[in-house]
C-alpha atoms as a PDB file:
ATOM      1  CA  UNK A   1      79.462  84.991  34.324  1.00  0.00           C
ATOM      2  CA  UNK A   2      76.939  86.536  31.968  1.00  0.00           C
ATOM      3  CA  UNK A   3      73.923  85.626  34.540  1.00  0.00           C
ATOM      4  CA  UNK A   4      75.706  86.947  37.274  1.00  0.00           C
ATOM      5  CA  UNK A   5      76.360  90.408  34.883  1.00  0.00           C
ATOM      6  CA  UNK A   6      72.719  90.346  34.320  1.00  0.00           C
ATOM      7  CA  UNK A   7      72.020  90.267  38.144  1.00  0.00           C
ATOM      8  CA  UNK A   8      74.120  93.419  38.333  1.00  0.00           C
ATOM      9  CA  UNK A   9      72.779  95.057  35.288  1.00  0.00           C
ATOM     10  CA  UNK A  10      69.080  94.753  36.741  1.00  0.00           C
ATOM     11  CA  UNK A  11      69.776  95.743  40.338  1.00  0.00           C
ATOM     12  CA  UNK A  12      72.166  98.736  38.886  1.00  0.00           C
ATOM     13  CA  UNK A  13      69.518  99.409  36.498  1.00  0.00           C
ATOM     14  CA  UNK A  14      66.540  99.613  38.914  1.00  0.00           C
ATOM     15  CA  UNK A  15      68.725 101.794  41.317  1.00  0.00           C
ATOM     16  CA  UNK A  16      69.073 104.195  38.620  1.00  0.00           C
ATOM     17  CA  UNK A  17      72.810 103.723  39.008  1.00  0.00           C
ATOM     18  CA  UNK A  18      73.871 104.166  35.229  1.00  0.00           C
ATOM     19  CA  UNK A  19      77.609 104.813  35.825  1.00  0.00           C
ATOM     20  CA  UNK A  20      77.863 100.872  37.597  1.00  0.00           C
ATOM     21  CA  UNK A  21      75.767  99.995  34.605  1.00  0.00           C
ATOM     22  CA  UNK A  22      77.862 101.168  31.599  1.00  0.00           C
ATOM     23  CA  UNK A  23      80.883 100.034  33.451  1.00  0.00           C
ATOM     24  CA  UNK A  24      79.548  96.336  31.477  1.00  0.00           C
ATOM     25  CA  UNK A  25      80.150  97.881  28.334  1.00  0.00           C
ATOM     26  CA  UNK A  26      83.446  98.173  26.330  1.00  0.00           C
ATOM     27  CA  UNK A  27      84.361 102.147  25.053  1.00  0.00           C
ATOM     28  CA  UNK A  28      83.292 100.888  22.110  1.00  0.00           C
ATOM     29  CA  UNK A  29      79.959  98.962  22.376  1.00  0.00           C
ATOM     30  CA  UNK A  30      77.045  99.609  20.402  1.00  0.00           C
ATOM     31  CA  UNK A  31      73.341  99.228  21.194  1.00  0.00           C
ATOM     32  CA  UNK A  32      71.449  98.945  17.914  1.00  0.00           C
ATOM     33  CA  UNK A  33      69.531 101.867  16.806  1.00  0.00           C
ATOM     34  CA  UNK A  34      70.751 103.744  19.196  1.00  0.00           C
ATOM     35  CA  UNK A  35      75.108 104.468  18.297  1.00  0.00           C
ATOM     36  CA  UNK A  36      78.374 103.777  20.240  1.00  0.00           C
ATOM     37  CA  UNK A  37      80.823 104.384  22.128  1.00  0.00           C
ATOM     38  CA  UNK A  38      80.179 104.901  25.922  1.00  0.00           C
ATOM     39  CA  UNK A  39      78.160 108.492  25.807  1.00  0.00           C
ATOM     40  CA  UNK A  40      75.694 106.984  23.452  1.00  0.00           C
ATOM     41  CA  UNK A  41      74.804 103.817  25.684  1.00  0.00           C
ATOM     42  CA  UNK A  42      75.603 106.651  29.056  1.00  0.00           C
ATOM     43  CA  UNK A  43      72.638 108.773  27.105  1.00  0.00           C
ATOM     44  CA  UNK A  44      70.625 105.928  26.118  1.00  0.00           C
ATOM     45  CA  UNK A  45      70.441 104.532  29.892  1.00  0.00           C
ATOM     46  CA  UNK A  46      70.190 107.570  31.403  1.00  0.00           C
ATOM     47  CA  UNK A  47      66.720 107.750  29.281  1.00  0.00           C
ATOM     48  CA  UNK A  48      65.565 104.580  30.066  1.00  0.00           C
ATOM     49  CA  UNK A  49      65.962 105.451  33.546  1.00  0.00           C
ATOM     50  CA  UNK A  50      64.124 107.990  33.839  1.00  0.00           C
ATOM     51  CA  UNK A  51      60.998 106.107  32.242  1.00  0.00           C
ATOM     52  CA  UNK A  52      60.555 104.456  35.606  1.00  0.00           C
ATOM     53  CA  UNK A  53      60.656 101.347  33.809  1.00  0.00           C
ATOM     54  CA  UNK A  54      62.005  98.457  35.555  1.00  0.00           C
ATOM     55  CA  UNK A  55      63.495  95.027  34.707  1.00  0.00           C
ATOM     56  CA  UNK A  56      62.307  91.675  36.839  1.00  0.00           C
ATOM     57  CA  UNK A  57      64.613  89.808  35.399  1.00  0.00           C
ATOM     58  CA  UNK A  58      66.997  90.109  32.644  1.00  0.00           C
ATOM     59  CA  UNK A  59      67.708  86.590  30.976  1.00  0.00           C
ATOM     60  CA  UNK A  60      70.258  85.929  27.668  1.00  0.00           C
ATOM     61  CA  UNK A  61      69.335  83.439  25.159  1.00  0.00           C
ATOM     62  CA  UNK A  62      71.812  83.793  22.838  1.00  0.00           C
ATOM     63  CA  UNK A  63      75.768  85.380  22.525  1.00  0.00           C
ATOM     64  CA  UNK A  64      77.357  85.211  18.889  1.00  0.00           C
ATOM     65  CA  UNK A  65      80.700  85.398  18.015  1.00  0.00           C
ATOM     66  CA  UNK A  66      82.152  86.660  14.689  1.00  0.00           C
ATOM     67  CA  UNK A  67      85.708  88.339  14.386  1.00  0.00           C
ATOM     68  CA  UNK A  68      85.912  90.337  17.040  1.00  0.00           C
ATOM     69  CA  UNK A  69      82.246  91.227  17.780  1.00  0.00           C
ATOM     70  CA  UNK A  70      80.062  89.566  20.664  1.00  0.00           C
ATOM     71  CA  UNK A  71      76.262  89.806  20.187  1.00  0.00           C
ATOM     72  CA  UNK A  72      74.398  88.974  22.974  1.00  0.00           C
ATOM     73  CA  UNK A  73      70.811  89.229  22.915  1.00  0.00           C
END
């Protein structure tokens, strides 16, 4: 599931389609540095976007799980 969601995330990504690509996040996700909730990770894509900066490949080599918090990197 999370390579498939990867797939996604790079096509959506390099199709400059961020409102497909937040739709991975939760409301309340957090990107590190950069806040939460779904306008900060909206804003941050929407940034990173328009960098013209695009992804090959996007692989995960590790999830953790504590509590209730997933952190996938």
């Amino acid at each position: 599931a999370i390579e498939e969601q990867n797939k996604r995330f790079v096509r959506w990504f390099n199709d400059g389609n961020v409102d497909s690509l937040i739709s991975i996040y939760r409301e309340d996700a957090c990107l590190v540095g950069r806040g939460c909730g779904t306008i900060a990770v909206q804003q941050y894509f929407n940034s990173q976007v328009q960098t013209g900066m695009r992804f090959k490949e996007l692989v995960t080599t590790t999830v953790t799980v504590e509590k209730s918090m997933a952190v996938e990197k």
